[in-house]
C-alpha atoms as a PDB file:
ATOM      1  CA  UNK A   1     -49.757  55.645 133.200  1.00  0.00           C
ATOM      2  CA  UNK A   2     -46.583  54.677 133.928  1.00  0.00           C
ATOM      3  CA  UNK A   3     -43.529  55.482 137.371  1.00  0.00           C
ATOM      4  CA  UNK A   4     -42.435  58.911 135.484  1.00  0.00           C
ATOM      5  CA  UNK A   5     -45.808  60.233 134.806  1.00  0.00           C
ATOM      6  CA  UNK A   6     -47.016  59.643 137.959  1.00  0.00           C
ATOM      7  CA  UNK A   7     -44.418  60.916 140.011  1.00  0.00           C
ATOM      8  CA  UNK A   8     -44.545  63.758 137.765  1.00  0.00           C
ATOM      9  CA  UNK A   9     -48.205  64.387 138.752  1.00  0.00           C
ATOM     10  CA  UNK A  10     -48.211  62.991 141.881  1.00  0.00           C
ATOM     11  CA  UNK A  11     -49.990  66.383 143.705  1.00  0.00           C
ATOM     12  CA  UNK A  12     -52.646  66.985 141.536  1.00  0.00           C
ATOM     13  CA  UNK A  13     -53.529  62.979 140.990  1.00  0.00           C
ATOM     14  CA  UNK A  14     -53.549  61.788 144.712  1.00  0.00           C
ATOM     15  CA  UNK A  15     -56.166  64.275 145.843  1.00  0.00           C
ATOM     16  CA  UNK A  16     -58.794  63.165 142.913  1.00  0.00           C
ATOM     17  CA  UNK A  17     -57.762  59.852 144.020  1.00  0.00           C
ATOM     18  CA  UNK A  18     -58.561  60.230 147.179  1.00  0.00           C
ATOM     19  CA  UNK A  19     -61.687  61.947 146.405  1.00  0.00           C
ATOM     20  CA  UNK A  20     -62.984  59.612 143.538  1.00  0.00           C
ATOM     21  CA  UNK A  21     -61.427  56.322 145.158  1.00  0.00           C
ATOM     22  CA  UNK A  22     -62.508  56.690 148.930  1.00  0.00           C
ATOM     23  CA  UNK A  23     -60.361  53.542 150.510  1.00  0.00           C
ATOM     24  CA  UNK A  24     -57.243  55.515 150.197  1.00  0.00           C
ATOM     25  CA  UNK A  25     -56.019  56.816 153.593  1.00  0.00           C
ATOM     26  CA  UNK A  26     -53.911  59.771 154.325  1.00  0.00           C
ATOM     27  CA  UNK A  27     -51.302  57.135 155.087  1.00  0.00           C
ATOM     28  CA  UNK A  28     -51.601  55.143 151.857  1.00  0.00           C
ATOM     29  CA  UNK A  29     -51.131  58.347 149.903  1.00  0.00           C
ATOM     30  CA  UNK A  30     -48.033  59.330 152.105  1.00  0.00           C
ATOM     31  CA  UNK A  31     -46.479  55.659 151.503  1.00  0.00           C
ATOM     32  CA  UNK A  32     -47.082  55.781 148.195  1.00  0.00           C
ATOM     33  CA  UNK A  33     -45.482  59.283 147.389  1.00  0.00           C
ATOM     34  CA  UNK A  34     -45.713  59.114 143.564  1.00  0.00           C
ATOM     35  CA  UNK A  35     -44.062  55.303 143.235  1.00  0.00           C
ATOM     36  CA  UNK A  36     -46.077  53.907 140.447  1.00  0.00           C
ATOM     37  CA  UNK A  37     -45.100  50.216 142.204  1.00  0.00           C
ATOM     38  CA  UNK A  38     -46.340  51.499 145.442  1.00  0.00           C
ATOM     39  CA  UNK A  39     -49.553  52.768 144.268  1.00  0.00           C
ATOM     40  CA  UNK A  40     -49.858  49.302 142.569  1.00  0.00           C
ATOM     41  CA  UNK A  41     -49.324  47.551 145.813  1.00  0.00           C
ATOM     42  CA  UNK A  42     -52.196  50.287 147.804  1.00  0.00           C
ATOM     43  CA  UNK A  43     -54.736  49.310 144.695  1.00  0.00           C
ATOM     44  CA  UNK A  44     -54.230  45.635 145.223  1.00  0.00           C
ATOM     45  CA  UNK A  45     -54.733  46.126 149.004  1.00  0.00           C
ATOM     46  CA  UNK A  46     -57.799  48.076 149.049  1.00  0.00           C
ATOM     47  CA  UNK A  47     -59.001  47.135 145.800  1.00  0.00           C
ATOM     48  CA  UNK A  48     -58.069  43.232 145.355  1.00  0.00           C
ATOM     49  CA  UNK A  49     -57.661  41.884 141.674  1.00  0.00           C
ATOM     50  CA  UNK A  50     -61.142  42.162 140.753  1.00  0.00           C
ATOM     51  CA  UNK A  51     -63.104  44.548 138.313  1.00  0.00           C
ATOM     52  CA  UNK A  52     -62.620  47.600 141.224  1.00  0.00           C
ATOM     53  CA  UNK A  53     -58.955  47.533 140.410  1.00  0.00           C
ATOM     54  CA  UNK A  54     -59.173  47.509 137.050  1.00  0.00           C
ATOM     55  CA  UNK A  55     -62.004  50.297 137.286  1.00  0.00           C
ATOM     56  CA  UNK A  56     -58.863  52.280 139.104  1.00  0.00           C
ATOM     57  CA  UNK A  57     -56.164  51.383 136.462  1.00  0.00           C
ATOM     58  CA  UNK A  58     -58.349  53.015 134.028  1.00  0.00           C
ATOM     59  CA  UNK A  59     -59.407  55.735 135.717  1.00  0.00           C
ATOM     60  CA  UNK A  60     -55.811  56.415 136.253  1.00  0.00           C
ATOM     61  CA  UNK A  61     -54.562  56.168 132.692  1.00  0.00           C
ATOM     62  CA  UNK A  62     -57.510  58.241 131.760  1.00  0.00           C
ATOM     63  CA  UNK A  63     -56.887  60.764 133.991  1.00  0.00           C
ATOM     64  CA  UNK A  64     -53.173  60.834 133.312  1.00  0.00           C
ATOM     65  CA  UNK A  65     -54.655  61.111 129.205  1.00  0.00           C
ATOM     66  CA  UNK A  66     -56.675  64.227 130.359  1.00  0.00           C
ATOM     67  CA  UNK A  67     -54.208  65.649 132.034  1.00  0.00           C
ATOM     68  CA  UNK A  68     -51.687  65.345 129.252  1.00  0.00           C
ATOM     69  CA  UNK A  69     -50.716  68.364 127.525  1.00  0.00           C
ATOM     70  CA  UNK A  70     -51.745  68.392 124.300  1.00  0.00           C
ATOM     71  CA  UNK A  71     -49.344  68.162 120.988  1.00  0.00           C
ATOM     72  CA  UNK A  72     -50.082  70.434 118.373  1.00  0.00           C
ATOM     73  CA  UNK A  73     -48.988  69.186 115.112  1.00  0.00           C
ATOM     74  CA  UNK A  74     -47.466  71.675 112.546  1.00  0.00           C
ATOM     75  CA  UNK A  75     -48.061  71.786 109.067  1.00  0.00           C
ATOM     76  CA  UNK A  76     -45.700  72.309 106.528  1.00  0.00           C
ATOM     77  CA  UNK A  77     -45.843  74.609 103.636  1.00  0.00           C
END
């Protein structure tokens, strides 16, 4: 996931955040407010370096990958 697709999501992905990562306050989320750095910086803080943040990063680009819209590709006659 990257700063665009997270701002872009930013509603719908902080509340499962909240709800599947429970160290996130009300605050974080408001500090955060779709910065891809600034969620960074909250992961570090409540998550360290360790295998919980990289647990998160995943989780994050998969649910950015689910929440994708999916391309169609055309064939050609």
């Amino acid at each position: 996931m990257n700063a665009d697709q997270l701002m872009g999501k930013w509603m719908q992905f902080k509340g499962e955040l909240k709800q599947r990562w429970g160290n996130f306050t009300d605050d974080d989320l408001q500090q955060i407010e779709g910065r891809y750095d600034r969620f960074v910086v909250k992961v570090q803080e409540r998550y360290g370096y360790g295998d919980e943040k990289r647990e998160l990063m995943k989780w994050a680009d998969a649910w950015h990958q689910k929440s994708a819209p999916q391309t169609v590709e055309k064939k050609s006659h």
